[in-house]
Protein backbone atom coordinates (compact mmCIF):
# COMPACT_ATOMS: atom_id res chain seq x y z
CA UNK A 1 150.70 124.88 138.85
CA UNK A 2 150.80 121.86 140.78
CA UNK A 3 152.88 118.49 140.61
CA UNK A 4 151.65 115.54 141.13
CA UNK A 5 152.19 113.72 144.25
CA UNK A 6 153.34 110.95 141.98
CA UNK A 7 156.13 112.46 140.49
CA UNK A 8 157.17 114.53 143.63
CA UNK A 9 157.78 111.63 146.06
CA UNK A 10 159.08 108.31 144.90
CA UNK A 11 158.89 106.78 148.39
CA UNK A 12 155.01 108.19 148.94
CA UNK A 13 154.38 106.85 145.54
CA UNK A 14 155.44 103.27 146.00
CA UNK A 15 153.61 103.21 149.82
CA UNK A 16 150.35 104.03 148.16
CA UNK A 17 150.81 101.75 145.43
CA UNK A 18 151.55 99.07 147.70
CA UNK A 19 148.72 99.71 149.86
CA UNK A 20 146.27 100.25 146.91
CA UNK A 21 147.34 96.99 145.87
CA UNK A 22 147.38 95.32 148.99
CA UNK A 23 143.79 96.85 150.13
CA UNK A 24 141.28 95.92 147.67
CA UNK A 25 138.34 94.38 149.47
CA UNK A 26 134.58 93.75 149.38
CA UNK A 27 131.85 91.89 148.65
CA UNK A 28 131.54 90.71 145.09
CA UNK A 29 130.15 88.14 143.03
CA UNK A 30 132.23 86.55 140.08
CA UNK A 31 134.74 84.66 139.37
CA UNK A 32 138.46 85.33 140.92
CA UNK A 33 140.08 86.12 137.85
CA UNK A 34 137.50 88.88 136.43
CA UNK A 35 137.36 90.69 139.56
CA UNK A 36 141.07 90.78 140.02
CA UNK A 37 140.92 92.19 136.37
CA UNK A 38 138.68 95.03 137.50
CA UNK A 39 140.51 96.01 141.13
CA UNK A 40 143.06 96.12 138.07
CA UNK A 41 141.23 98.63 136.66
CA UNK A 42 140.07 100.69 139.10
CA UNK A 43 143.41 101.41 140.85
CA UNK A 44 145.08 102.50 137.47
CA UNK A 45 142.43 104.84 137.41
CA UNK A 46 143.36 106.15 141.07
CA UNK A 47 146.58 106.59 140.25
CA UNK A 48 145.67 108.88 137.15
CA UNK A 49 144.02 111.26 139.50
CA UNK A 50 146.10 110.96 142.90
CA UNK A 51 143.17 109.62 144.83
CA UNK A 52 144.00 107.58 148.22
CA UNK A 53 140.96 106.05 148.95
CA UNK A 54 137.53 104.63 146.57
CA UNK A 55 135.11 102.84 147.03
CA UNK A 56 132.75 101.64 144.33
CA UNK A 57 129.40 99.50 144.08
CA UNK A 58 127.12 97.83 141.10
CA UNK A 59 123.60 97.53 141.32
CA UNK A 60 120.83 95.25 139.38
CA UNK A 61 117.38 94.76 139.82
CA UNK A 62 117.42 95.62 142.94
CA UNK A 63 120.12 94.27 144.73
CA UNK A 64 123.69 95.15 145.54
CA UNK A 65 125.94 92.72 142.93
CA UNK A 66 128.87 94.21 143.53
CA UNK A 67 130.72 96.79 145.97
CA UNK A 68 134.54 96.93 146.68
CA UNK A 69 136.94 99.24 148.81
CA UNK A 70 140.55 100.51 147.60
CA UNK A 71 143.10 102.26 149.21
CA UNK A 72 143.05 103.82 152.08
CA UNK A 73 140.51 105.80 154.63
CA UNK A 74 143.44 107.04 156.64
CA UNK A 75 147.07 107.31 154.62
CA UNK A 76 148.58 107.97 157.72
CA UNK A 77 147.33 105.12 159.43
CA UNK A 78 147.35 103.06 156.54
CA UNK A 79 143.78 101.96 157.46
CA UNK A 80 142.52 100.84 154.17
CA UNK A 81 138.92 101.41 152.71
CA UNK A 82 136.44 98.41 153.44
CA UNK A 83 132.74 98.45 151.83
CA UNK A 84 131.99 99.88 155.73
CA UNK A 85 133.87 102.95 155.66
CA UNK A 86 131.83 105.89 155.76
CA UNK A 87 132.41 108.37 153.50
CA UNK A 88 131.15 112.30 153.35
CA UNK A 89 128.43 111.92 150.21
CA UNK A 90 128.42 115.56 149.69
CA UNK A 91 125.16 116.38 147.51
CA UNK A 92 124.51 113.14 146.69
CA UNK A 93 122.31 113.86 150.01
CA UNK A 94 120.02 115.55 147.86
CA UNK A 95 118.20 112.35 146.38
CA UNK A 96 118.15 111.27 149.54
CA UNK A 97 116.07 114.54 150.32
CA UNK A 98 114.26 114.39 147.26
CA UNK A 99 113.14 110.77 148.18
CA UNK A 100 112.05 111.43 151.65
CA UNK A 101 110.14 114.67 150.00
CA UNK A 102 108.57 112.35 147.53
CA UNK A 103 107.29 109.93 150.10
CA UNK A 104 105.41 112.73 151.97
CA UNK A 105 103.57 113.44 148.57
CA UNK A 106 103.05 109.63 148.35
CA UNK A 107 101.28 110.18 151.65
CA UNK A 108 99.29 112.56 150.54
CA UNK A 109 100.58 115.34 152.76
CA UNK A 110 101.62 117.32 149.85
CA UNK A 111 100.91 118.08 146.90
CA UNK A 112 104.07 118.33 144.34
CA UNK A 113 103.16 122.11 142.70
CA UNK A 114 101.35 122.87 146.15
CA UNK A 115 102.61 126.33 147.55
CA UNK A 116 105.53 125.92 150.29
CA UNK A 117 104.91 129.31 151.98
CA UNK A 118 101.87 127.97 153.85
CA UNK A 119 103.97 125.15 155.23
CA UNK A 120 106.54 127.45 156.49
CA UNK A 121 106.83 129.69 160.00
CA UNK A 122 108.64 132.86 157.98
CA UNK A 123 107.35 134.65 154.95
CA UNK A 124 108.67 133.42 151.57
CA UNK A 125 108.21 135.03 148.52
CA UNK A 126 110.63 136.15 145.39
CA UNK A 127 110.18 139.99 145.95
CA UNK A 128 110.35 140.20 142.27
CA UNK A 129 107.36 138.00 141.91
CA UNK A 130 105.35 137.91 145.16
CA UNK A 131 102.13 136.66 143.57
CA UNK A 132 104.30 133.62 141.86
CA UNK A 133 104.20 130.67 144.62
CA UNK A 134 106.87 128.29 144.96
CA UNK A 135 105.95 125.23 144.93
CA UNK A 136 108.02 121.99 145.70
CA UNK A 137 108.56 120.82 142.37
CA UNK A 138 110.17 124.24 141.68
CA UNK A 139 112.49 123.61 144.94
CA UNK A 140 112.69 119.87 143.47
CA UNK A 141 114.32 120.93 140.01
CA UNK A 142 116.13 123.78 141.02
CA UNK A 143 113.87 126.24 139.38
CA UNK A 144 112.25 128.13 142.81
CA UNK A 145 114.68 131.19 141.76
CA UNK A 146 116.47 131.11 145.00
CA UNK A 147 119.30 131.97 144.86
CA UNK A 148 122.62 130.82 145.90
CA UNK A 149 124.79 134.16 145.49
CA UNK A 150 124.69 134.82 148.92
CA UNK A 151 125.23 131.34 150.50
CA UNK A 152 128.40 131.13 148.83
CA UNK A 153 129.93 134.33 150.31
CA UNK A 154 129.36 132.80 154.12
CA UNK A 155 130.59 130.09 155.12
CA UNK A 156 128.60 128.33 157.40
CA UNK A 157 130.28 125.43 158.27
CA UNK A 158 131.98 124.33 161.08
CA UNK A 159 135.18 122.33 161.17
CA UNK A 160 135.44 118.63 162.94
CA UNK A 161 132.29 119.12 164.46
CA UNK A 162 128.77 118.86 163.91
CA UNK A 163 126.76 122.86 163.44
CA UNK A 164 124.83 123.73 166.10
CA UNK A 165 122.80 126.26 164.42
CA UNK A 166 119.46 124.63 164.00
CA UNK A 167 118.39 124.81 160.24
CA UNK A 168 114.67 126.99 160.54
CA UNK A 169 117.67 129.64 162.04
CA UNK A 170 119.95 128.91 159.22
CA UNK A 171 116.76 129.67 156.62
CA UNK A 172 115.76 132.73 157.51
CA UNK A 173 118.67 134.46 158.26
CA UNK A 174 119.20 133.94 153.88
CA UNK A 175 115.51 134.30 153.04
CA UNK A 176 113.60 136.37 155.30
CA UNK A 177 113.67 140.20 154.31
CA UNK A 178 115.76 142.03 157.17
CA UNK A 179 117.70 139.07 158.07
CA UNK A 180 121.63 138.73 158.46
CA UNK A 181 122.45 137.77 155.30
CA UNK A 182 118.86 138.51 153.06
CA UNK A 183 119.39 142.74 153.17
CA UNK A 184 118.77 142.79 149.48
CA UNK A 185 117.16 141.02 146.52
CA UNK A 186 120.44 138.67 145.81
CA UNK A 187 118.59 135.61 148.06
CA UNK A 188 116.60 135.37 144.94
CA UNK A 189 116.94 136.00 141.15
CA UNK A 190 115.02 138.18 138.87
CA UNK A 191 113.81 135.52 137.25
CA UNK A 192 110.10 134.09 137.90
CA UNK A 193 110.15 130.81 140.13
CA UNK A 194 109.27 127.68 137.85
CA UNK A 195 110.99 129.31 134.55
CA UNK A 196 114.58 129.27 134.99
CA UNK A 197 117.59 126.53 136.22
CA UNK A 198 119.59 127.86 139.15
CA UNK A 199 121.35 124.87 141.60
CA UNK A 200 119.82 125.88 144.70
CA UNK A 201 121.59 124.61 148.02
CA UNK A 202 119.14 127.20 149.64
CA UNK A 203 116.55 125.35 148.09
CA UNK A 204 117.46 121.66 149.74
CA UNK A 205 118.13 123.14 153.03
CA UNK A 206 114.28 124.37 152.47
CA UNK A 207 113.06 121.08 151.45
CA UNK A 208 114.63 119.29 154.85
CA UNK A 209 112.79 122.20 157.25
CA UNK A 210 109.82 121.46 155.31
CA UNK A 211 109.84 117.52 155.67
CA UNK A 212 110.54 118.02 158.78
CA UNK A 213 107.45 120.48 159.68
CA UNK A 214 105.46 118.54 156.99
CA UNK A 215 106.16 114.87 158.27
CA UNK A 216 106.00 115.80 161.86
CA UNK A 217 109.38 114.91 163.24
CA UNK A 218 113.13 115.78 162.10
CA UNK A 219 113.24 114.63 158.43
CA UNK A 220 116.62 112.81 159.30
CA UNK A 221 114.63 110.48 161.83
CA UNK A 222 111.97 110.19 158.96
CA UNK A 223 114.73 108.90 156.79
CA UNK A 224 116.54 106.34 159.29
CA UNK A 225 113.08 105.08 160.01
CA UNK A 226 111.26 104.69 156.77
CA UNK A 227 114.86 104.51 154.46
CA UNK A 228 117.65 103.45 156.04
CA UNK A 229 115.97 100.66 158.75
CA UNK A 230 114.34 98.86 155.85
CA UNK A 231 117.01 98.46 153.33
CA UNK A 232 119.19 97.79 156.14
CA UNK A 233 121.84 100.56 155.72
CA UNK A 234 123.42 100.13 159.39
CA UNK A 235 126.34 102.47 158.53
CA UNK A 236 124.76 105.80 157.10
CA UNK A 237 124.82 109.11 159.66
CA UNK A 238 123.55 112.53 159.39
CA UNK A 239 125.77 113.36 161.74
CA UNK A 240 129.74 113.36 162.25
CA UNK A 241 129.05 112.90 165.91
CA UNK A 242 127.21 109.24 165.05
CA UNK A 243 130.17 108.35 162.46
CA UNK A 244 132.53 105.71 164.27
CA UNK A 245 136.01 107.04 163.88
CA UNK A 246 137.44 103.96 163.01
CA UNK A 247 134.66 103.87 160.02
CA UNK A 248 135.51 107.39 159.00
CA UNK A 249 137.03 108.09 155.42
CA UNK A 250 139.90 111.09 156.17
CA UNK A 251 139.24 113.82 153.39
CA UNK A 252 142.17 115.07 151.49
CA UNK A 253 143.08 117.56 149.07
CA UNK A 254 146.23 118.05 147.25
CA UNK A 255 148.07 120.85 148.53
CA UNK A 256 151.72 122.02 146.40
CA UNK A 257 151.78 118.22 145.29
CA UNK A 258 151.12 116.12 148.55
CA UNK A 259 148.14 115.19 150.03
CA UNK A 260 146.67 116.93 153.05
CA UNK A 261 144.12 115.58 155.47
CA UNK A 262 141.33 118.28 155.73
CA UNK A 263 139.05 118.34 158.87
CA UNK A 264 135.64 117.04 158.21
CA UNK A 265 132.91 119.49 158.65
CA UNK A 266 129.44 119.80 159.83
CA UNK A 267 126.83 122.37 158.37
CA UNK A 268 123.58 123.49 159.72
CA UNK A 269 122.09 122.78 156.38
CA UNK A 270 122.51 118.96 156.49
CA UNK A 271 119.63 118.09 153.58
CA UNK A 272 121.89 119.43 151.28
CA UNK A 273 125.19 117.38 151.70
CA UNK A 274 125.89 116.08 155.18
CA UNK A 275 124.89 112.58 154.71
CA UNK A 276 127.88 109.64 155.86
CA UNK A 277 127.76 106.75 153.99
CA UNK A 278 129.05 103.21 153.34
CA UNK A 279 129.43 101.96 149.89
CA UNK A 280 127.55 98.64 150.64
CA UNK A 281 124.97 100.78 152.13
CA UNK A 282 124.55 103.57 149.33
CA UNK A 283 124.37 100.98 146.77
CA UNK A 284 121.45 99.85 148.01
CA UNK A 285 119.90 102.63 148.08
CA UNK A 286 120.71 103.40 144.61
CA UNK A 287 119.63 99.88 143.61
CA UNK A 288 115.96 100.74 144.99
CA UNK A 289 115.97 103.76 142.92
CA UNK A 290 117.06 102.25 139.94
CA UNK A 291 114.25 99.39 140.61
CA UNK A 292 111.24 101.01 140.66
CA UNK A 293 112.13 102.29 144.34
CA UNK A 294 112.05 98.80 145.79
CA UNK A 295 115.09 96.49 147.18
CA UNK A 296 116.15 94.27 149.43
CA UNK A 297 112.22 92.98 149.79
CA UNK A 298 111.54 96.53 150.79
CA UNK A 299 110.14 99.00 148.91
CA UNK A 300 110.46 103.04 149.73
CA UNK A 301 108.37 104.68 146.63
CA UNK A 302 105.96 103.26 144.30
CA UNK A 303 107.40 102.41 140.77
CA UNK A 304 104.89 105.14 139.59
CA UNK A 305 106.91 107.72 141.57
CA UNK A 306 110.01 106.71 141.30
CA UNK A 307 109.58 106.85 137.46
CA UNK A 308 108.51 110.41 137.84
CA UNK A 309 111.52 111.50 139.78
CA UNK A 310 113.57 110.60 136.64
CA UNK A 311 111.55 112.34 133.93
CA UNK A 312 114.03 114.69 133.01
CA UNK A 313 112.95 118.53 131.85
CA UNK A 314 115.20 120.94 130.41
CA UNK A 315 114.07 124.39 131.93
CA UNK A 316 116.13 127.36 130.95
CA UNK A 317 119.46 127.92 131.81
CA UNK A 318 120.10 124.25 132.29
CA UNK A 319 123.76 124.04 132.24
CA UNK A 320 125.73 122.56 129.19
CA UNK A 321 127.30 119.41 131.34
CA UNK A 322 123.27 118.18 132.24
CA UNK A 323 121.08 117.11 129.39
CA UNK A 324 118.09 116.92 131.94
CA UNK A 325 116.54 117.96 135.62
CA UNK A 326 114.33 115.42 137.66
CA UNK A 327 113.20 115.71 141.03
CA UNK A 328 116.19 115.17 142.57
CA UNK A 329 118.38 113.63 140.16
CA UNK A 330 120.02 115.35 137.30
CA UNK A 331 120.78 113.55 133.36
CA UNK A 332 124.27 113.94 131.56
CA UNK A 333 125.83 112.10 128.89
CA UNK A 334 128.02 109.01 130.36
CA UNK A 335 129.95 107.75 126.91
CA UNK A 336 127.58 109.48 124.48
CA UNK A 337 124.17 108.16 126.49
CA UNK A 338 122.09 110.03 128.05
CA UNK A 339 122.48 108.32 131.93
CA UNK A 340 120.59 109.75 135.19
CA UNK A 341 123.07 110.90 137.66
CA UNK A 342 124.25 113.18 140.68
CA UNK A 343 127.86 113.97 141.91
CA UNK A 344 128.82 115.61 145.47
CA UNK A 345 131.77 117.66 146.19
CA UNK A 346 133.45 119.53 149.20
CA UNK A 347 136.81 120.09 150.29
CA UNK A 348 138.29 116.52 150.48
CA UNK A 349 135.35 114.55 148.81
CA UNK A 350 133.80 113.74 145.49
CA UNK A 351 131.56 111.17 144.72
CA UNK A 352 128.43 110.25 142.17
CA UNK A 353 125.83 108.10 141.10
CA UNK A 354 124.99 107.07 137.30
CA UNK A 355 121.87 104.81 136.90
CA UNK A 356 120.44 102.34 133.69
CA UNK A 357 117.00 102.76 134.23
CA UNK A 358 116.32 100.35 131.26
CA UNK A 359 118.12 97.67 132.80
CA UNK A 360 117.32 98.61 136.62
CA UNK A 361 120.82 99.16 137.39
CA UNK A 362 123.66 101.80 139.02
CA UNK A 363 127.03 102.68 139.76
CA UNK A 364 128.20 104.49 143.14
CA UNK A 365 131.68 106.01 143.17
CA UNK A 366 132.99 107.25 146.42
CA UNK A 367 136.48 108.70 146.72
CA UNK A 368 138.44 111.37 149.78
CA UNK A 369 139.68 113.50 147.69
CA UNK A 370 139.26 117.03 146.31
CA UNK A 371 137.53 117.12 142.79
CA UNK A 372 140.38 117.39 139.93
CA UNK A 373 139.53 117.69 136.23
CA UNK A 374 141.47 114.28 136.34
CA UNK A 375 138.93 112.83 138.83
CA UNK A 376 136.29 113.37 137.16
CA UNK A 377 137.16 111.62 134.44
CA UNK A 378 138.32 108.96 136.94
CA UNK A 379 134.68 109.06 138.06
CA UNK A 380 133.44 108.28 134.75
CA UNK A 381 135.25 105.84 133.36
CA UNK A 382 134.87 103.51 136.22
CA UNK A 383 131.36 104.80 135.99
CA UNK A 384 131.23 103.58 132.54
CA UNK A 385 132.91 100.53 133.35
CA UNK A 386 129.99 99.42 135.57
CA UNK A 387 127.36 100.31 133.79
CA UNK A 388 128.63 99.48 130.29
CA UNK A 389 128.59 96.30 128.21
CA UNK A 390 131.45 95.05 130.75
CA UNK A 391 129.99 94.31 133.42
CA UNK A 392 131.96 94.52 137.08
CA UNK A 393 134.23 91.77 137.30
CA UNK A 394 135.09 91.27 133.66
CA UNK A 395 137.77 91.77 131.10
């Protein structure tokens, strides 16, 4: 079992409480006394759950209210956490993905329930069901009944540095028969694709060759040029090689009671979690996706669109946690209401996304550190706190 850094070390305890303290910062807009009531808030909560650094932003109607950074990027250093420090997102990449994806089918390159096989330079097909396509909704909702099971016995990822294994490489060595890792039928399930719920990394790292083929050029320059340039987010990287050090959020997990800088890592398939991002910058995003997919005068998917990537379906085998699957984004009860969401996780990170689509607004929560069953609940109260009836900033 282990202890909590805050009971272990006194002297530990009282640095990071000073720092946390000390190291709230951010834009915001408010009175002084509410928003020292929330920083109030939100670093109680980081002590409950031994996190050193968070950053956290409020969206409405399409602009970023509110975003704050607390404690510390480095706890070495003591470098604290500013709205610019650029934390590992994890999965949170994938609406990212999803939105890029989307835009191709709002160009009318695709088709959403269009076979991807045709699109692709390997085979692909379930050998259980070869004459059942899969289509990019399937990939979309996590229904294309590829599987996962063999992913998660090789690691592919490679510490402090970004992969060099290019991604079409990465693919087929999982999903094309007689390939390193796809010698038998456990690339894919026995289920029919388009029936059943399986969380597919497989299936994002898919979805970023295809944009990529599809949209004619690397779907990461796709996204910096038709995402990222307009809503202005200056400090978002695919890459840990394009992430200033001095912006970089250290990931930690807690190791026999202390916490333990982990090395960042790099992974050949990057549309499924290897995004860097800044608070200010995510919550921007967020805010055009909770507006109708417009923001900062800019707008990256018709309202009509982004409406359909949150009507939520509830294919079998959908998890207990999620009351819904989108395109992209997932639904799960946030205080008893149903709330679209997404969270990200790897060694040293956890983060998510909730989102009011009736009043066009959203929470980001960023932290650099490990998931803990008393993070996540971290994660949702603050969650809950922005999105709620208090509003960021109040009582």
């Amino acid at each position: 079992m282990r202890t909590s850094e805050w009971d272990v070390n006194p002297q530990r305890r009282k640095f990071l409480i000073a720092g946390l303290a000390a190291t709230a910062a951010g834009a915001c807009f408010g009175r002084a006394p509410q928003i020292e009531s929330m920083d109030s808030f939100i670093l109680r909560e980081m002590k409950k759950a031994n996190i050193p650094g968070l950053a956290a932003g409020f969206a409405e109607n399409g602009v970023a209210r509110w975003v704050r950074g607390y404690g510390f990027a480095d706890v070495q250093t003591r470098r604290p956490v500013s709205t610019d420090t650029m934390f590992h997102i994890a999965s949170l990449t994938k609406i990212v993905t999803a939105t890029m994806v989307m835009r191709l089918v709002e160009q009318q390159r695709i088709r959403l329930d269009d076979p991807v096989a045709p699109h692709l330079d390997f085979a692909l097909a379930n050998p259980s069901h070869a004459d059942v396509p899969i289509t990019f909704r399937h990939l979309l909702m996590h229904v294309s009944s590829i599987s996962d099971e063999e992913y998660y016995k090789h690691d592919s990822r490679q510490s402090g540095t970004d992969a060099t294994q290019p991604i079409g490489d990465f693919l087929k060595s999982f999903l094309l028969p007689g390939q390193q890792y796809c010698t038998s039928r456990a690339c894919f399930s026995s289920e029919s694709p388009g029936t059943t719920w399986s969380y597919s990394n497989l299936g994002y790292a898919l979805l970023g060759y295809l944009a990529s083929r599809i949209g004619g050029e690397d779907m990461r320059e796709q996204t910096r040029k038709q995402i990222f340039a307009p809503l202005r987010m200056r400090h978002t990287s695919w890459t840990i090689r394009d992430t200033p050090e001095a912006l970089r959020a250290t990931p930690y997990d807690m190791v026999d009671g202390k916490l333990q800088p982990v090395p960042s890592v790099g992974f050949p398939d990057w549309s499924v979690g290897m995004l860097r991002s800044s608070v200010a910058d995510f919550t921007q995003f967020v805010a055009a996706c909770a507006n109708g997919g417009s923001a900062a005068g800019h707008r990256i998917l018709d309202e009509t669109t982004q409406r359909q990537m949150l009507e939520m379906h509830t294919p079998k085998g959908l998890p207990d946690w999620l009351t819904g699957q989108g395109l992209g984004w997932m639904a799960a009860k946030l205080d008893g209401i149903t709330r679209p969401e997404h969270w990200g996780g790897d060694p040293g990170v956890f983060t998510a996304v909730y989102m009011n689509p009736e009043k066009r607004s959203a929470a980001v929560v960023f932290t650099n550190a490990s998931v803990t069953p008393e993070s996540k609940a971290v994660i949702k109260n603050i969650a809950s706190r922005l999105l709620g009836s208090t509003k960021p900033g109040s009582g």
